[in-house]
PDB file of N, CA and C in Angstrom:
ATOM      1  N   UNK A   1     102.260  99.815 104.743  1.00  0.00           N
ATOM      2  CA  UNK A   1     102.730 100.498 105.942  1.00  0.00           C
ATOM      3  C   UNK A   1     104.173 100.926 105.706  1.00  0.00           C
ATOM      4  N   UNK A   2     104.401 102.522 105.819  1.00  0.00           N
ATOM      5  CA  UNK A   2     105.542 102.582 106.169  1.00  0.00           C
ATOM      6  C   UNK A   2     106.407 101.797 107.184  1.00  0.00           C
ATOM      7  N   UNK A   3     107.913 101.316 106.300  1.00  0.00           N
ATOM      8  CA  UNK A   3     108.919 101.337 107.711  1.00  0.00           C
ATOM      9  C   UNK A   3     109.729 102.568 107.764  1.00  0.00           C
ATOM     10  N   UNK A   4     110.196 102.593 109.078  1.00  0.00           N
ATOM     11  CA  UNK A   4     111.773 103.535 109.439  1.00  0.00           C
ATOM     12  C   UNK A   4     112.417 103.149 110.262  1.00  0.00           C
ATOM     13  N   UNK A   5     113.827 103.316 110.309  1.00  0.00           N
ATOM     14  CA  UNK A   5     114.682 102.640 111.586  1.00  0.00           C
ATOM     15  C   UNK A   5     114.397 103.865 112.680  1.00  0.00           C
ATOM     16  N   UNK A   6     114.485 103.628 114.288  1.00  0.00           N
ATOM     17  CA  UNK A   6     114.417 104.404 115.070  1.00  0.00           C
ATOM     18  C   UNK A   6     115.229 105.654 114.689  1.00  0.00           C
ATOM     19  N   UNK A   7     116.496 105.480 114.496  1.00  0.00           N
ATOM     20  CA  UNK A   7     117.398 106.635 114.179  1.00  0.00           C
ATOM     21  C   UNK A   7     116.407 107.676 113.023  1.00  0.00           C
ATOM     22  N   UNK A   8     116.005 107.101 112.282  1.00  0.00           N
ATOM     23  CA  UNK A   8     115.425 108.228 111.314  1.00  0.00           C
ATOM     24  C   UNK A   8     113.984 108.871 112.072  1.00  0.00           C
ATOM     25  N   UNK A   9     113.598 107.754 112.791  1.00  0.00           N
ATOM     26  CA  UNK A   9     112.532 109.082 113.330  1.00  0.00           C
ATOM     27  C   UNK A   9     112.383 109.502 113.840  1.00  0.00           C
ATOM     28  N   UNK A  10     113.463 109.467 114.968  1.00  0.00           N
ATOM     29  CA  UNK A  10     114.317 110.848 115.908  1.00  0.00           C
ATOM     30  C   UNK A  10     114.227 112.092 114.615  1.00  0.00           C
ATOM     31  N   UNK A  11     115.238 111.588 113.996  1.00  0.00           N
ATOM     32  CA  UNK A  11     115.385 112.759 112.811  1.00  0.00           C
ATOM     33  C   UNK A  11     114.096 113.665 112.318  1.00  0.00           C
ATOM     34  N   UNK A  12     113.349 112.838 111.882  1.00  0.00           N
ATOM     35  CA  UNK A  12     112.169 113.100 111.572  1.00  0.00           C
ATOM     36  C   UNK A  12     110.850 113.096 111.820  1.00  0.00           C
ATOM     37  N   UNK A  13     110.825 113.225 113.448  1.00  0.00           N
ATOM     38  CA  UNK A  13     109.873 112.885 114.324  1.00  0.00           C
ATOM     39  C   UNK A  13     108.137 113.591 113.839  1.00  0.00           C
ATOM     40  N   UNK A  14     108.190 114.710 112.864  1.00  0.00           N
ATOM     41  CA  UNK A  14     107.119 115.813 112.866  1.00  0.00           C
ATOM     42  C   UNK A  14     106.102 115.197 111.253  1.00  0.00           C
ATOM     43  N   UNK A  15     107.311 114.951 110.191  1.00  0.00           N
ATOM     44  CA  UNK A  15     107.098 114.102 109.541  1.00  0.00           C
ATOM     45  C   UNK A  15     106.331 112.899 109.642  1.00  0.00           C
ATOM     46  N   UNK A  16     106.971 111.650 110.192  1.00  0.00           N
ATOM     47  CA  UNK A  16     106.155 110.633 110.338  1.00  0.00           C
ATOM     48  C   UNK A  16     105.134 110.710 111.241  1.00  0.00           C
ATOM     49  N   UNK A  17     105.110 111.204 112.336  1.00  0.00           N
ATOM     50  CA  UNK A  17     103.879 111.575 112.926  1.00  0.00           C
ATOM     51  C   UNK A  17     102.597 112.827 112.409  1.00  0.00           C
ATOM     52  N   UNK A  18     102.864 113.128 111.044  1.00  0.00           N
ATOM     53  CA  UNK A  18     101.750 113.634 110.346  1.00  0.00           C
ATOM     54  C   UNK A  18     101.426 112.199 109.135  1.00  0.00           C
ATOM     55  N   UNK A  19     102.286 111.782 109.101  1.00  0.00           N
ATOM     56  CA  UNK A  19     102.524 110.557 107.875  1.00  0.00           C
ATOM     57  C   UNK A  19     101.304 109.635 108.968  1.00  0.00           C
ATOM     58  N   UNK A  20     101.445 109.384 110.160  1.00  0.00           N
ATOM     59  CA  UNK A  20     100.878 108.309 111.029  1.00  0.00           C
ATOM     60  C   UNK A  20      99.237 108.738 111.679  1.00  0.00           C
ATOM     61  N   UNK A  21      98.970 110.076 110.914  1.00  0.00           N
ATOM     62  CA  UNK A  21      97.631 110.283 110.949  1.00  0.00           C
ATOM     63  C   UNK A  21      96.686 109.570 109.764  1.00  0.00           C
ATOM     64  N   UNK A  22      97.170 109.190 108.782  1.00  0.00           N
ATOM     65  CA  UNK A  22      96.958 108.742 107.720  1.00  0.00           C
ATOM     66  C   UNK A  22      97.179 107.332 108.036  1.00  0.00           C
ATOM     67  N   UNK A  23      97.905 106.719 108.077  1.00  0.00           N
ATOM     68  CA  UNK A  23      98.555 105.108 107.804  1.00  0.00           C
ATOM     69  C   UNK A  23      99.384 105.087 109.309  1.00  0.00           C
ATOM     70  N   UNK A  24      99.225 103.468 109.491  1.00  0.00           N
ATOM     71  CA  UNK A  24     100.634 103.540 110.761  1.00  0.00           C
ATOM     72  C   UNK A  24     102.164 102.931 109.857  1.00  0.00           C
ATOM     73  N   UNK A  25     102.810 103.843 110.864  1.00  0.00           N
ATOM     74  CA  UNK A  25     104.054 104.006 110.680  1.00  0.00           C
ATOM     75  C   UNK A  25     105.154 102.631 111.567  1.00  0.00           C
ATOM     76  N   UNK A  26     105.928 101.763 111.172  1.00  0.00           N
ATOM     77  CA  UNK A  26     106.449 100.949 111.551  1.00  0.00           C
ATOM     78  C   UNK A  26     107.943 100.939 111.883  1.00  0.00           C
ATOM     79  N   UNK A  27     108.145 101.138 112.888  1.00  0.00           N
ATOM     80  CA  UNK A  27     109.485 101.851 113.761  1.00  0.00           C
ATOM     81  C   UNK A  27     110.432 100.329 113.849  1.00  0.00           C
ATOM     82  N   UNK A  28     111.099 100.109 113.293  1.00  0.00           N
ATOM     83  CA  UNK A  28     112.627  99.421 113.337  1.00  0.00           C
ATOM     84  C   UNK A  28     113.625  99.534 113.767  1.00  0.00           C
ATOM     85  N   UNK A  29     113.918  98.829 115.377  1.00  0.00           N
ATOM     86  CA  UNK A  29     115.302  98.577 115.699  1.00  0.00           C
ATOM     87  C   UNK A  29     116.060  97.634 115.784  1.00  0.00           C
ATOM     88  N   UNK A  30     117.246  97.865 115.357  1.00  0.00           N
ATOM     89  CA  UNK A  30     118.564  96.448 114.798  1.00  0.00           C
ATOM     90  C   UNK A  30     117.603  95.553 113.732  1.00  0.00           C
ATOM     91  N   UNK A  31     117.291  96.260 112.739  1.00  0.00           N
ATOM     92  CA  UNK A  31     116.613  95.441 111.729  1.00  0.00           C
ATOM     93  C   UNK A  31     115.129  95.014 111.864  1.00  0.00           C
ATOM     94  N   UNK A  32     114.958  95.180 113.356  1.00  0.00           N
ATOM     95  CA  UNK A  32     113.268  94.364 113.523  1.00  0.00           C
ATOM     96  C   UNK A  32     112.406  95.177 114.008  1.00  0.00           C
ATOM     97  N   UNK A  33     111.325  95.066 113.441  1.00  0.00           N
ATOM     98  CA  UNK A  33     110.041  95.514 113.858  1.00  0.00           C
ATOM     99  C   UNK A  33     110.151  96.155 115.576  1.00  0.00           C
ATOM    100  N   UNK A  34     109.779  96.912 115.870  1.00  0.00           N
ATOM    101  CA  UNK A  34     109.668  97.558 117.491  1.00  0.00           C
ATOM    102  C   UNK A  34     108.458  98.036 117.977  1.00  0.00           C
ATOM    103  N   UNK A  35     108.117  99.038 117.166  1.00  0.00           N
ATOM    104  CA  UNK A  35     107.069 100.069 117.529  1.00  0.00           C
ATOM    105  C   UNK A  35     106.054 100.521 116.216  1.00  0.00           C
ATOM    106  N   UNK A  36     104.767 100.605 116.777  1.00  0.00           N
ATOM    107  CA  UNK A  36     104.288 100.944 115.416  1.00  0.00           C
ATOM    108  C   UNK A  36     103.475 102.161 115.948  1.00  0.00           C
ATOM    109  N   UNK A  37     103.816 103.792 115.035  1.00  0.00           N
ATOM    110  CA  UNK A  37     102.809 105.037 115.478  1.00  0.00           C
ATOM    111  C   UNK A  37     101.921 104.988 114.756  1.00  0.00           C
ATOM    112  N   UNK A  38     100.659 105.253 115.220  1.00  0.00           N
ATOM    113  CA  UNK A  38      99.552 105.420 114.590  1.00  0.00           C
ATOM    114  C   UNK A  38      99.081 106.621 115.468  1.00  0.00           C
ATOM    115  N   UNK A  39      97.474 107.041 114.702  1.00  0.00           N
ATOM    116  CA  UNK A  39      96.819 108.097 115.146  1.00  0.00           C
ATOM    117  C   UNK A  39      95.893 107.955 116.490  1.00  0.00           C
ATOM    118  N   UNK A  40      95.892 108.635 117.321  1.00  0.00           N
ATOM    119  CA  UNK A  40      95.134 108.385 118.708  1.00  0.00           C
ATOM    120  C   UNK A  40      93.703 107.472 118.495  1.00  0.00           C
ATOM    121  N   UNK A  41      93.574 108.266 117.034  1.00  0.00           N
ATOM    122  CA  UNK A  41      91.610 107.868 116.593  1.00  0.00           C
ATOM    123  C   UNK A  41      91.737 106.512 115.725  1.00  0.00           C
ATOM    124  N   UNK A  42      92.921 106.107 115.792  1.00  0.00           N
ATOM    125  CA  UNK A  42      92.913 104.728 114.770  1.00  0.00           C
ATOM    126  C   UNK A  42      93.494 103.205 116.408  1.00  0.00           C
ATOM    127  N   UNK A  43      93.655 104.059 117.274  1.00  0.00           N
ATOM    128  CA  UNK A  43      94.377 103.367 118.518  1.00  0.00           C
ATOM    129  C   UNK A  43      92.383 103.288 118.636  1.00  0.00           C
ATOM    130  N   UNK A  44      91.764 104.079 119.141  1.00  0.00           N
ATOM    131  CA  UNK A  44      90.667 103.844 119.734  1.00  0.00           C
ATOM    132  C   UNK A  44      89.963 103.265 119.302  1.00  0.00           C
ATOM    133  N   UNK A  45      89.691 103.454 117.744  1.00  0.00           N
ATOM    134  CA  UNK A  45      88.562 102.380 116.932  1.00  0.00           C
ATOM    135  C   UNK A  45      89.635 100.915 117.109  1.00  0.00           C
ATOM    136  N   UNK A  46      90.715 100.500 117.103  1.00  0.00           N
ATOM    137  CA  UNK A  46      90.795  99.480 117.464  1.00  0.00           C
ATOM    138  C   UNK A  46      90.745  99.050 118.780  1.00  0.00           C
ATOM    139  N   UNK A  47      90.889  99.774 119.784  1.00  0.00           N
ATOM    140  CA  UNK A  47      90.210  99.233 121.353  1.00  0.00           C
ATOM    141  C   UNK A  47      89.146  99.209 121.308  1.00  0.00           C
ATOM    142  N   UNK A  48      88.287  99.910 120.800  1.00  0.00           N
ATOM    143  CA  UNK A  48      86.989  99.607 121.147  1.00  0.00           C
ATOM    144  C   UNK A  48      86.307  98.423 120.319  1.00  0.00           C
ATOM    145  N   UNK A  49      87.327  97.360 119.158  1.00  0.00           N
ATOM    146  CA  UNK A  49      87.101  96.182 119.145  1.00  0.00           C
ATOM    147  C   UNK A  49      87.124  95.293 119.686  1.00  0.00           C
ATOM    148  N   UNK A  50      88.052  95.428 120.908  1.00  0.00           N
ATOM    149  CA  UNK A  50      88.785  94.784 121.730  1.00  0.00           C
ATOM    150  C   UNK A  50      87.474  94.189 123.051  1.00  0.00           C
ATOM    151  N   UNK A  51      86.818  93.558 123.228  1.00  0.00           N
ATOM    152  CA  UNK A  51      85.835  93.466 123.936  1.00  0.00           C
ATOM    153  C   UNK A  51      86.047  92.111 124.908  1.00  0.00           C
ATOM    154  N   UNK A  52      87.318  91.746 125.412  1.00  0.00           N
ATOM    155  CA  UNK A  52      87.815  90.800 126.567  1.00  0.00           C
ATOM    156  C   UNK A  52      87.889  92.050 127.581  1.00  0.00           C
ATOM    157  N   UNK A  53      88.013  90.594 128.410  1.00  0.00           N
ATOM    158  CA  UNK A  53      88.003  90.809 130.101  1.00  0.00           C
ATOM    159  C   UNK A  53      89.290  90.529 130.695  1.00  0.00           C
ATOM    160  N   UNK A  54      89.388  91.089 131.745  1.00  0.00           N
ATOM    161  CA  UNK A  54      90.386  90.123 132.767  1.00  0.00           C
ATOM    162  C   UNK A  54      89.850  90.392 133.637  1.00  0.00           C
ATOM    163  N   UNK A  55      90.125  89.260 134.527  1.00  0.00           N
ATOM    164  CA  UNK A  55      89.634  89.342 136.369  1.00  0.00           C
ATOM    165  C   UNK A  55      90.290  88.790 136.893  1.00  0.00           C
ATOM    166  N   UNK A  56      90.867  89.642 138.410  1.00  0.00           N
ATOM    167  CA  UNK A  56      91.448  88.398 139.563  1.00  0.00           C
ATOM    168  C   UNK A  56      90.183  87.589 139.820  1.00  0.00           C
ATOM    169  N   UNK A  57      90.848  86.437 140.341  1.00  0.00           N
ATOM    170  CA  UNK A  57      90.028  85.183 140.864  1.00  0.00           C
ATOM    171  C   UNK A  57      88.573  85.687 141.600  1.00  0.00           C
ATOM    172  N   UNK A  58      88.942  86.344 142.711  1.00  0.00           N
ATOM    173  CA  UNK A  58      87.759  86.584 143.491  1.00  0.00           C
ATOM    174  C   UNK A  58      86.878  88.000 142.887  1.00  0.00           C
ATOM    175  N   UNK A  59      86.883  88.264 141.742  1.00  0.00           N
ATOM    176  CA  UNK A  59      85.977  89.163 140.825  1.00  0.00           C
ATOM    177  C   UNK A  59      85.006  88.595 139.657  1.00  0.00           C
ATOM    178  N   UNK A  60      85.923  87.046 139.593  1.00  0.00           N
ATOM    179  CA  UNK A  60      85.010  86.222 137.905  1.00  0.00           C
ATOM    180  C   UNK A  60      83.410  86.375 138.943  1.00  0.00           C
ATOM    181  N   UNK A  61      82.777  86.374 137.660  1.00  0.00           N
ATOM    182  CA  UNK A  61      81.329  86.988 137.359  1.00  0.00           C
ATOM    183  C   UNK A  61      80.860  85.149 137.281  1.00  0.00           C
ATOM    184  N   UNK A  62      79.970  85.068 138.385  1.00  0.00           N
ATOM    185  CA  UNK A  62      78.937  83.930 138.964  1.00  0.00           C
ATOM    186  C   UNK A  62      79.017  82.963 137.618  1.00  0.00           C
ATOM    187  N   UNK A  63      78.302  83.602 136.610  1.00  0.00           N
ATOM    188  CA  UNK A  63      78.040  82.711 135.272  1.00  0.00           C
ATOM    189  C   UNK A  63      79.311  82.160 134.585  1.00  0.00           C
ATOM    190  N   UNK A  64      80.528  82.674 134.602  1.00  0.00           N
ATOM    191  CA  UNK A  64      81.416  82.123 134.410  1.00  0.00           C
ATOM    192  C   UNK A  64      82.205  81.226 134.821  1.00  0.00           C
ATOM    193  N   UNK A  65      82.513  81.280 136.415  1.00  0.00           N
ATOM    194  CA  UNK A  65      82.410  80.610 137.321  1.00  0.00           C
ATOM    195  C   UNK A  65      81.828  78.886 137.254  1.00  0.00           C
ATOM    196  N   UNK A  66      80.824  79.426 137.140  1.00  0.00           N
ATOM    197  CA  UNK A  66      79.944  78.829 137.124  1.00  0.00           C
ATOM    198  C   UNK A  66      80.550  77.563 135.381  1.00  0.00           C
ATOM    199  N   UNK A  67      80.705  78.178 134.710  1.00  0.00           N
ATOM    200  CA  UNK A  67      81.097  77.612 133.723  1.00  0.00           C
ATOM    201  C   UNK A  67      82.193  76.848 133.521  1.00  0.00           C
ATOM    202  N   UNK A  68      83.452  77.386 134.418  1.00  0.00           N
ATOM    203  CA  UNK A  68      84.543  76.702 134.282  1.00  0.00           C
ATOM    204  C   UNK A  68      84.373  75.680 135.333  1.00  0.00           C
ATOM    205  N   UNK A  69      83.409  75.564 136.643  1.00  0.00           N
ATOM    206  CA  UNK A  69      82.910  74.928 136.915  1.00  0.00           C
ATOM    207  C   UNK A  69      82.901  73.321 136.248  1.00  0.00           C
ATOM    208  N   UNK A  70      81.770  73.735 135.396  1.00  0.00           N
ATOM    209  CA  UNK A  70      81.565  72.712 134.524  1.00  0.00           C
ATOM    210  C   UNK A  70      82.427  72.038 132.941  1.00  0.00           C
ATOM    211  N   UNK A  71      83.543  72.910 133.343  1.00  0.00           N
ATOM    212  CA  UNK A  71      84.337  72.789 131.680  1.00  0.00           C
ATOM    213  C   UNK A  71      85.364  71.316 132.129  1.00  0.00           C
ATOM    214  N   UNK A  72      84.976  70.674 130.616  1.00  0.00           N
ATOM    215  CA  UNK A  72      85.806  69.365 130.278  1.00  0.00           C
ATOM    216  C   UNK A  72      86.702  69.302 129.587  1.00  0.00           C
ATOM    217  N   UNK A  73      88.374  68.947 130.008  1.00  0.00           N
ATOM    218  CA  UNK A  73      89.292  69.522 129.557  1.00  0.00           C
ATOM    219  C   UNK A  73      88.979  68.298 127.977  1.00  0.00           C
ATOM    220  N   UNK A  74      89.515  68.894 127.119  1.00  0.00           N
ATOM    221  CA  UNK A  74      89.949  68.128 125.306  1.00  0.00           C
ATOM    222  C   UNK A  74      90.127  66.875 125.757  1.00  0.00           C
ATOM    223  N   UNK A  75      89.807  65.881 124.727  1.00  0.00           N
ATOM    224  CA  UNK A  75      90.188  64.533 125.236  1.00  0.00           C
ATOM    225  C   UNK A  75      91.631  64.588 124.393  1.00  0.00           C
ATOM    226  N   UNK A  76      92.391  64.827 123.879  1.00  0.00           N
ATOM    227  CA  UNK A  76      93.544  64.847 123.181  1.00  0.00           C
ATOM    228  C   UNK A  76      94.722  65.292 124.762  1.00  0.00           C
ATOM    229  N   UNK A  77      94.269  65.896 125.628  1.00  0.00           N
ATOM    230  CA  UNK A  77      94.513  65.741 127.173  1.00  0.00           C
ATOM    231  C   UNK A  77      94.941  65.090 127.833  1.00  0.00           C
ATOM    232  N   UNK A  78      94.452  63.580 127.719  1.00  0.00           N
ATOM    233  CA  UNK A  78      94.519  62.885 128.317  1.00  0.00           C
ATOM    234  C   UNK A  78      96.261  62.235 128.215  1.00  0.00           C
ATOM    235  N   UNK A  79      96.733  62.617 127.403  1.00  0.00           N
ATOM    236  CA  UNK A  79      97.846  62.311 126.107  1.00  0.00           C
ATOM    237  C   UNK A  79      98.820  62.768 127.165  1.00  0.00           C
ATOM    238  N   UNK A  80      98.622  63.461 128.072  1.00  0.00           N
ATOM    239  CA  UNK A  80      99.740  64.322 128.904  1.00  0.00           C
ATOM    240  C   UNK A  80      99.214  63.863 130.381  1.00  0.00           C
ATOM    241  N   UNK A  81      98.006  63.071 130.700  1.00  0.00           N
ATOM    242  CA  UNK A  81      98.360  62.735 132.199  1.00  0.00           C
ATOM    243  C   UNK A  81      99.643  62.064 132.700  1.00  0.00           C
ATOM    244  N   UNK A  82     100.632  61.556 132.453  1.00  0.00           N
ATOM    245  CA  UNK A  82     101.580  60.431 132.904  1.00  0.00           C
ATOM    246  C   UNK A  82     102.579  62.115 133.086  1.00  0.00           C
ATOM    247  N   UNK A  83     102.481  62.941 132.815  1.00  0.00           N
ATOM    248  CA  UNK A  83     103.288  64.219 133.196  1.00  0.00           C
ATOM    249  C   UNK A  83     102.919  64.242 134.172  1.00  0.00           C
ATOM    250  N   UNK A  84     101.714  64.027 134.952  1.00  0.00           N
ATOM    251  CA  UNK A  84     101.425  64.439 136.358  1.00  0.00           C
ATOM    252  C   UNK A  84     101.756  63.466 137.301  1.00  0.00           C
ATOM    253  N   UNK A  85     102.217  62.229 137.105  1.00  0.00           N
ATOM    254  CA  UNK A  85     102.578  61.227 138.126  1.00  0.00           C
ATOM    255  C   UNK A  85     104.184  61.739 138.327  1.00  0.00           C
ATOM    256  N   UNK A  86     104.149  60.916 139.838  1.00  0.00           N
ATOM    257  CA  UNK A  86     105.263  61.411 141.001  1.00  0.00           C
ATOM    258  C   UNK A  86     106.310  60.972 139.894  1.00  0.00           C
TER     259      UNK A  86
END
């Protein structure tokens, strides 16, 4: 993966964004990692790996519900009840 500091790809904005149809491009500010451009079609094949959920409370789906319901916290857990006394 390419890097560049932000300043250069102001400069060279037309450049790395033909460079970032190909490969993603890794945008650096004050030395560190920031931003990374890639191609719209390389953003989508990785969302469409992406196959989680989120839900507010009153939307979780019955079977799940239903599951945490029944879920038993780790016994390695137990290691941290005396955090919960007054």
């Amino acid at each position: 993966m390419v890097k560049v500091t932000s300043a250069e790809m102001q400069k060279r904005f037309g450049q790395y964004s033909e460079l970032a149809q190909r490969e993603p491009v890794s945008i650096t500010n004050h030395g560190r990692e920031s931003l990374v451009l890639m191609s719209a079609a390389e953003f989508q094949r990785l969302k469409a790996l992406d196959t989680r959920n989120a839900y507010y409370a009153h939307e979780i789906p019955e079977h799940l519900a239903e599951a945490l319901e029944k879920a038993e916290p780790p016994g390695w857990t137990a290691d941290l009840d005396h955090l919960m006394e007054p």
